[in-house]
C-alpha atoms as a PDB file:
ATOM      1  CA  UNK A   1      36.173 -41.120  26.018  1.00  0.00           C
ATOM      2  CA  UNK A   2      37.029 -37.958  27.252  1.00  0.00           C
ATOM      3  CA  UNK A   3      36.232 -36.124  23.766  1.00  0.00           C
ATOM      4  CA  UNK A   4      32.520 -37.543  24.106  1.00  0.00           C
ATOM      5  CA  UNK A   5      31.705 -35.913  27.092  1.00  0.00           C
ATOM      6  CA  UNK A   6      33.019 -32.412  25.454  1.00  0.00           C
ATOM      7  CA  UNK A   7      30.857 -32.973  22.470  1.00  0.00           C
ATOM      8  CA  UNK A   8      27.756 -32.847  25.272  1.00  0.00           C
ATOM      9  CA  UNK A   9      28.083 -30.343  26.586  1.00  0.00           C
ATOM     10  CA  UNK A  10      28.521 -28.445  23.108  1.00  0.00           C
ATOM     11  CA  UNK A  11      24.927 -29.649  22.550  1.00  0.00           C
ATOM     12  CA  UNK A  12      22.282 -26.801  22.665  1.00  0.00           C
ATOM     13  CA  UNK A  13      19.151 -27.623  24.787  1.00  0.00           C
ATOM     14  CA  UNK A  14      16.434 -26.939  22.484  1.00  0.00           C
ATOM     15  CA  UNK A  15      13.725 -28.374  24.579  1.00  0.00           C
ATOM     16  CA  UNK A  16      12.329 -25.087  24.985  1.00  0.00           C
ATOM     17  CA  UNK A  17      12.213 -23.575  20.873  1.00  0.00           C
ATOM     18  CA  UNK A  18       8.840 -24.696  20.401  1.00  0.00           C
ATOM     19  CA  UNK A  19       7.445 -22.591  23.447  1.00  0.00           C
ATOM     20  CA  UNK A  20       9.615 -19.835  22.658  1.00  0.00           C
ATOM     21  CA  UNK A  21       8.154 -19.925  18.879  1.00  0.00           C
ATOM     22  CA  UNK A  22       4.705 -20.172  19.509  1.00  0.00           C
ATOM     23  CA  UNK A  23       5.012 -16.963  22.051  1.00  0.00           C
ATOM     24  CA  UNK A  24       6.553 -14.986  18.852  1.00  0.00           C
ATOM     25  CA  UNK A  25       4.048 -16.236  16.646  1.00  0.00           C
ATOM     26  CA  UNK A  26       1.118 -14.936  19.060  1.00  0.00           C
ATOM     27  CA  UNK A  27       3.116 -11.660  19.702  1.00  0.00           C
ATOM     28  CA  UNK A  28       3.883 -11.888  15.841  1.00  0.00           C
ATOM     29  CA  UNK A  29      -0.050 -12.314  14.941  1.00  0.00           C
ATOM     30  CA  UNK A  30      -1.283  -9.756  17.550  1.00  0.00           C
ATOM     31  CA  UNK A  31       0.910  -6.999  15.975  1.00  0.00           C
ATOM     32  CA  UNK A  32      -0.316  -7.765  12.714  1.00  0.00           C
ATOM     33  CA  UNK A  33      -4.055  -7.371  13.692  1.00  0.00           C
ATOM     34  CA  UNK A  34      -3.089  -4.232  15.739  1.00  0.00           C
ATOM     35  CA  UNK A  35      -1.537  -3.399  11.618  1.00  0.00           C
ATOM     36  CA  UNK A  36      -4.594  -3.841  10.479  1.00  0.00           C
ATOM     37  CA  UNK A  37      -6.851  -2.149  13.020  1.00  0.00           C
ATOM     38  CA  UNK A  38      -4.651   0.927  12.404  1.00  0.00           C
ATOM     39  CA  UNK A  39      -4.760   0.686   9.001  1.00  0.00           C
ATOM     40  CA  UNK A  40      -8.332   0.216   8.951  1.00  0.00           C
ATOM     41  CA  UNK A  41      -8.985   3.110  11.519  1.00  0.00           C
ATOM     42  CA  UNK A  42      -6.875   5.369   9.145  1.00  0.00           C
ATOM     43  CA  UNK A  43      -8.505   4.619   5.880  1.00  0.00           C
ATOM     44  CA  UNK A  44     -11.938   5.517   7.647  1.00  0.00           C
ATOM     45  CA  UNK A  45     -10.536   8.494   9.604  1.00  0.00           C
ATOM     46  CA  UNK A  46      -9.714  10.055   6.088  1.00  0.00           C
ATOM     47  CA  UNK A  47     -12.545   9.342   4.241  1.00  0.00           C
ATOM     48  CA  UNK A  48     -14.654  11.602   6.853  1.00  0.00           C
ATOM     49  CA  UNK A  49     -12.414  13.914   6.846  1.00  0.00           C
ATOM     50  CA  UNK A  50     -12.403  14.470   3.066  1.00  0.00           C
ATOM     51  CA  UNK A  51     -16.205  14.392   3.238  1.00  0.00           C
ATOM     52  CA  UNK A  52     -16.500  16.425   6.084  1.00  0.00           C
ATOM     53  CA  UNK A  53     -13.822  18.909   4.131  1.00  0.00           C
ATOM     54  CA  UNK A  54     -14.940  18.880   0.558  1.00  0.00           C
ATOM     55  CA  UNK A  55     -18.259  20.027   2.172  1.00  0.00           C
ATOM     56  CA  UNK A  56     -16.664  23.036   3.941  1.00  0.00           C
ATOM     57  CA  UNK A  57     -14.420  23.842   0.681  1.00  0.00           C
ATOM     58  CA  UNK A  58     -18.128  23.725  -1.116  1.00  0.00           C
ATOM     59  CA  UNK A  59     -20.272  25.743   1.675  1.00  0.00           C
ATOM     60  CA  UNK A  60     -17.434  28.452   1.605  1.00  0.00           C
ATOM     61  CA  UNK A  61     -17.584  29.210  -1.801  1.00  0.00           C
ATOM     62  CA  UNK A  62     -13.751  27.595  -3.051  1.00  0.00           C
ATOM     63  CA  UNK A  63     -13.281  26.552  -6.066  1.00  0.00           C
ATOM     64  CA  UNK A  64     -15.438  23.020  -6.692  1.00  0.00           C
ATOM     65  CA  UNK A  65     -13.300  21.849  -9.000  1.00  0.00           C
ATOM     66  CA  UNK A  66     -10.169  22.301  -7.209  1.00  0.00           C
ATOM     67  CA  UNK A  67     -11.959  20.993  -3.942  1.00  0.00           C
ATOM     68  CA  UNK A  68     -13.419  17.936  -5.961  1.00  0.00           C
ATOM     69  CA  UNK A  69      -9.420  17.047  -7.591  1.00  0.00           C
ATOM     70  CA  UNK A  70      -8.392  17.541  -3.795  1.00  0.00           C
ATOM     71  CA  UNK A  71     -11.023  14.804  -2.730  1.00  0.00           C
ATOM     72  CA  UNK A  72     -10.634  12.153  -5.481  1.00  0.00           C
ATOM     73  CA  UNK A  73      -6.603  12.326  -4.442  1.00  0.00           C
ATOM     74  CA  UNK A  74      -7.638  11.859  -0.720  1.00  0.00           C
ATOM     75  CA  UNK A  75     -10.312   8.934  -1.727  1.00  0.00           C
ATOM     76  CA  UNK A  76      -7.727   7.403  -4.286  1.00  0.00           C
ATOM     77  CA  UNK A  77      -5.499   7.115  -1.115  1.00  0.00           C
ATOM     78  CA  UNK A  78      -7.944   5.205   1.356  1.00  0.00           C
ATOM     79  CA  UNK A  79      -8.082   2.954  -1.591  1.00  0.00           C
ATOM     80  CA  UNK A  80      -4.626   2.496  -1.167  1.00  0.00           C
ATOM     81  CA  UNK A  81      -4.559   2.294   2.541  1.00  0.00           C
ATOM     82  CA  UNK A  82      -7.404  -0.284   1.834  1.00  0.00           C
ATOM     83  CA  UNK A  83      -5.351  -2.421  -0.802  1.00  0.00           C
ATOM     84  CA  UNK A  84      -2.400  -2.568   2.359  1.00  0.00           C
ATOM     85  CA  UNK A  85      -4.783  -3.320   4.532  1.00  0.00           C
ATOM     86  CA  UNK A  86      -6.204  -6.780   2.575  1.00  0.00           C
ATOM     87  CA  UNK A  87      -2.635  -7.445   1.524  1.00  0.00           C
ATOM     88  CA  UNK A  88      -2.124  -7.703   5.152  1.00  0.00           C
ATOM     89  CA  UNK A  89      -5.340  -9.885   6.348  1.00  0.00           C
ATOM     90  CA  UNK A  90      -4.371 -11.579   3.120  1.00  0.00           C
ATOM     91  CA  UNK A  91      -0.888 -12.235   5.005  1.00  0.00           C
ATOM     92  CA  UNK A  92      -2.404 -12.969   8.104  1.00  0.00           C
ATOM     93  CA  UNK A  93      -4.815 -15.738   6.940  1.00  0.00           C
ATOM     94  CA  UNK A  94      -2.406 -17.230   4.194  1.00  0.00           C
ATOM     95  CA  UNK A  95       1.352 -16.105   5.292  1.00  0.00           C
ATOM     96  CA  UNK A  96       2.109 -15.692   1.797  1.00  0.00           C
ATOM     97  CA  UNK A  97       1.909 -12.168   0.455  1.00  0.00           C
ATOM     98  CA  UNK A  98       0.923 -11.936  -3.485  1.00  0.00           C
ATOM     99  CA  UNK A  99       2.450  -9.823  -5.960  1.00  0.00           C
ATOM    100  CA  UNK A 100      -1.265  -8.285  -7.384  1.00  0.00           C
ATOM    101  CA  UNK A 101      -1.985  -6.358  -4.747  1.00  0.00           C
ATOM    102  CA  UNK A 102       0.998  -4.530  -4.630  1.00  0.00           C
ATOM    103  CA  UNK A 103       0.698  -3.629  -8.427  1.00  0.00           C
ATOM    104  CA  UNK A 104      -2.870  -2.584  -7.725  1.00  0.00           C
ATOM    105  CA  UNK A 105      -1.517   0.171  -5.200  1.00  0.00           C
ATOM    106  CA  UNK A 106       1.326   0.952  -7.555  1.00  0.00           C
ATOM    107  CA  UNK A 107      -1.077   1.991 -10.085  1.00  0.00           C
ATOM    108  CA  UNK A 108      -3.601   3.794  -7.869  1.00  0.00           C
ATOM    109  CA  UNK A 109      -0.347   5.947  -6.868  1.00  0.00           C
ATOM    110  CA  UNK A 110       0.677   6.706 -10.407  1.00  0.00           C
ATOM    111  CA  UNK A 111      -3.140   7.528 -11.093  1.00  0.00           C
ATOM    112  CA  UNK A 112      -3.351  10.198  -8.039  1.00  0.00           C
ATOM    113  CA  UNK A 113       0.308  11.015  -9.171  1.00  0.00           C
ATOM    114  CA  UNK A 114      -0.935  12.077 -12.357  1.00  0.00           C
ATOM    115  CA  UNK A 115      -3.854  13.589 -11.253  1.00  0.00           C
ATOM    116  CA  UNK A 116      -1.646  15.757  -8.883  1.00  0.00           C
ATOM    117  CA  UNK A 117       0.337  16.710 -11.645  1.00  0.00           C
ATOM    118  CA  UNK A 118      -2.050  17.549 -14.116  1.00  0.00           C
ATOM    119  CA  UNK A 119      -3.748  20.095 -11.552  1.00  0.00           C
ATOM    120  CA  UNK A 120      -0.137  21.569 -11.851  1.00  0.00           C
ATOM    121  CA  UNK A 121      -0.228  22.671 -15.179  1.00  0.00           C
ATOM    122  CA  UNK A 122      -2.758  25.273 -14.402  1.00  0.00           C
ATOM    123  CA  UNK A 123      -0.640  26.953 -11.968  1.00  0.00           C
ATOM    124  CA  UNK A 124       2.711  26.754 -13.330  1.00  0.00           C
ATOM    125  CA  UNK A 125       4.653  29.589 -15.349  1.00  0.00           C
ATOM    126  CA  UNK A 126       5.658  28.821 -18.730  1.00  0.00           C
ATOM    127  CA  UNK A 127       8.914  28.006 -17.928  1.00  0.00           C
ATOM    128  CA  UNK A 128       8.159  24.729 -15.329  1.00  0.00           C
ATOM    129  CA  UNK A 129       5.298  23.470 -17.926  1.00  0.00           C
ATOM    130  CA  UNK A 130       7.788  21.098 -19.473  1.00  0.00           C
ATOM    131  CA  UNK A 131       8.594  19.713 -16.370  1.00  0.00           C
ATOM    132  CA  UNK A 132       5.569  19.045 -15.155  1.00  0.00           C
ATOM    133  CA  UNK A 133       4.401  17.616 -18.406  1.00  0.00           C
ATOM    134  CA  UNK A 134       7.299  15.397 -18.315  1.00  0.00           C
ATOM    135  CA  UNK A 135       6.143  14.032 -15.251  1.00  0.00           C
ATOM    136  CA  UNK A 136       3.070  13.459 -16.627  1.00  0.00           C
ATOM    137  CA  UNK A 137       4.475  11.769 -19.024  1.00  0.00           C
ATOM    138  CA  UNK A 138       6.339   9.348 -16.606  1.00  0.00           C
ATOM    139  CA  UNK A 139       3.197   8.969 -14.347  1.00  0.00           C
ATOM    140  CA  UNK A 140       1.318   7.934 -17.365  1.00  0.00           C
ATOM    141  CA  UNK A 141       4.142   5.621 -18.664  1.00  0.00           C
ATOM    142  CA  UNK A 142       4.265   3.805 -15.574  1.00  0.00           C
ATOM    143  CA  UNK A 143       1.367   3.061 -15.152  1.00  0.00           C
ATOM    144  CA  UNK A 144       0.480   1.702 -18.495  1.00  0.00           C
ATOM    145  CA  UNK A 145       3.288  -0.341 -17.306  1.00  0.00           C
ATOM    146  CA  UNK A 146       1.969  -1.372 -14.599  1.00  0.00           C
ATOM    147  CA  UNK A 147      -1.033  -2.418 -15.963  1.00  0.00           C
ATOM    148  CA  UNK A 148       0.655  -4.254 -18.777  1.00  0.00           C
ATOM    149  CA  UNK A 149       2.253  -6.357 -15.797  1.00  0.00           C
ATOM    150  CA  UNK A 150      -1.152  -7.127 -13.995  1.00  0.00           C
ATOM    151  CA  UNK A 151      -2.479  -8.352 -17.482  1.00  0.00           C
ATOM    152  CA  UNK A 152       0.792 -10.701 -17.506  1.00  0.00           C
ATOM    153  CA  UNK A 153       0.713 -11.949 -13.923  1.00  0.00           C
ATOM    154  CA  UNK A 154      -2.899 -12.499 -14.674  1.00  0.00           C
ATOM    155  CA  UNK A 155      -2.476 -14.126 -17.801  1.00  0.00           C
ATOM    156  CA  UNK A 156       0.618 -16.470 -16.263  1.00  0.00           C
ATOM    157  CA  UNK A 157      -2.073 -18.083 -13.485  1.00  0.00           C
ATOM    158  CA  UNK A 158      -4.142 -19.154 -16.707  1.00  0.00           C
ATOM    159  CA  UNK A 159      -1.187 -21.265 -17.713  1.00  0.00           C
ATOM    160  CA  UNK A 160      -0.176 -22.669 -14.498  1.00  0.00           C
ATOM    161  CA  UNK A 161      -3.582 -23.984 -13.235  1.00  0.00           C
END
């Protein structure tokens, strides 16, 4: 008799858990909208800034190619700040977070990767050329990589549906 009344008071009043989640899930959903208001502010922040600069760069007489590489790099990475932010509205609306989207921003980074590199080539001495060229080489391998695994993943939903 005695040993039921110690199991008692080992019990855990969880009358309250269901309060206490719904005030982390609000707290929970109101940090991921302040994610993607940031996010969202970022990505347009940037893309008048590279306007506003590759204008300058033109006006004061740089070098338009070099200013033009500069602002497809900077325009390549709103895209990716743009690809976060719909992975996380995606995750926000759905609370599942799908791989695609995450192989999309993979492969606009190995694109502005190799874009960054390649606008190294012209710069470099003789002796670094091979270095950069084998990072070329790894930029461009990845990402045919990448791509080769969107085509799969894409492919796979065909057969499941």
């Amino acid at each position: 008799m005695k040993m039921g009344k110690d199991m008692n008071k080992d019990k855990i009043d969880i009358s309250h858990s269901g309060n206490i989640t719904r005030i982390i899930n609000r707290v929970e959903s109101v940090i991921q909208v302040s994610v993607a208001v940031c996010l969202l502010a970022i990505a347009a922040s940037l893309l008048i800034y590279t306007v506003y600069h590759t204008f300058s760069e033109i006006k004061s007489g740089h070098d338009v190619i070099h200013t033009f590489i500069t602002s497809i790099q900077d325009i390549l990475l709103v895209i990716i700040i743009l690809e976060i932010l719909w992975t996380v509205v995606n995750y926000i609306e759905s609370q599942s977070i799908p791989l695609e989207p995450f192989l999309f921003i993979a492969i606009i980074s190995g694109v502005r990767g190799l874009i960054l590199q390649s606008t190294k080539t012209i710069e470099v001495s003789h002796e670094d050329i091979y270095k950069v060229i084998m990072e070329i080489g790894v930029h461009g391998v990845s990402i045919l990589l990448l791509v080769v695994a969107l085509y799969i993943l894409r492919k796979s939903r065909q057969f499941i549906q």
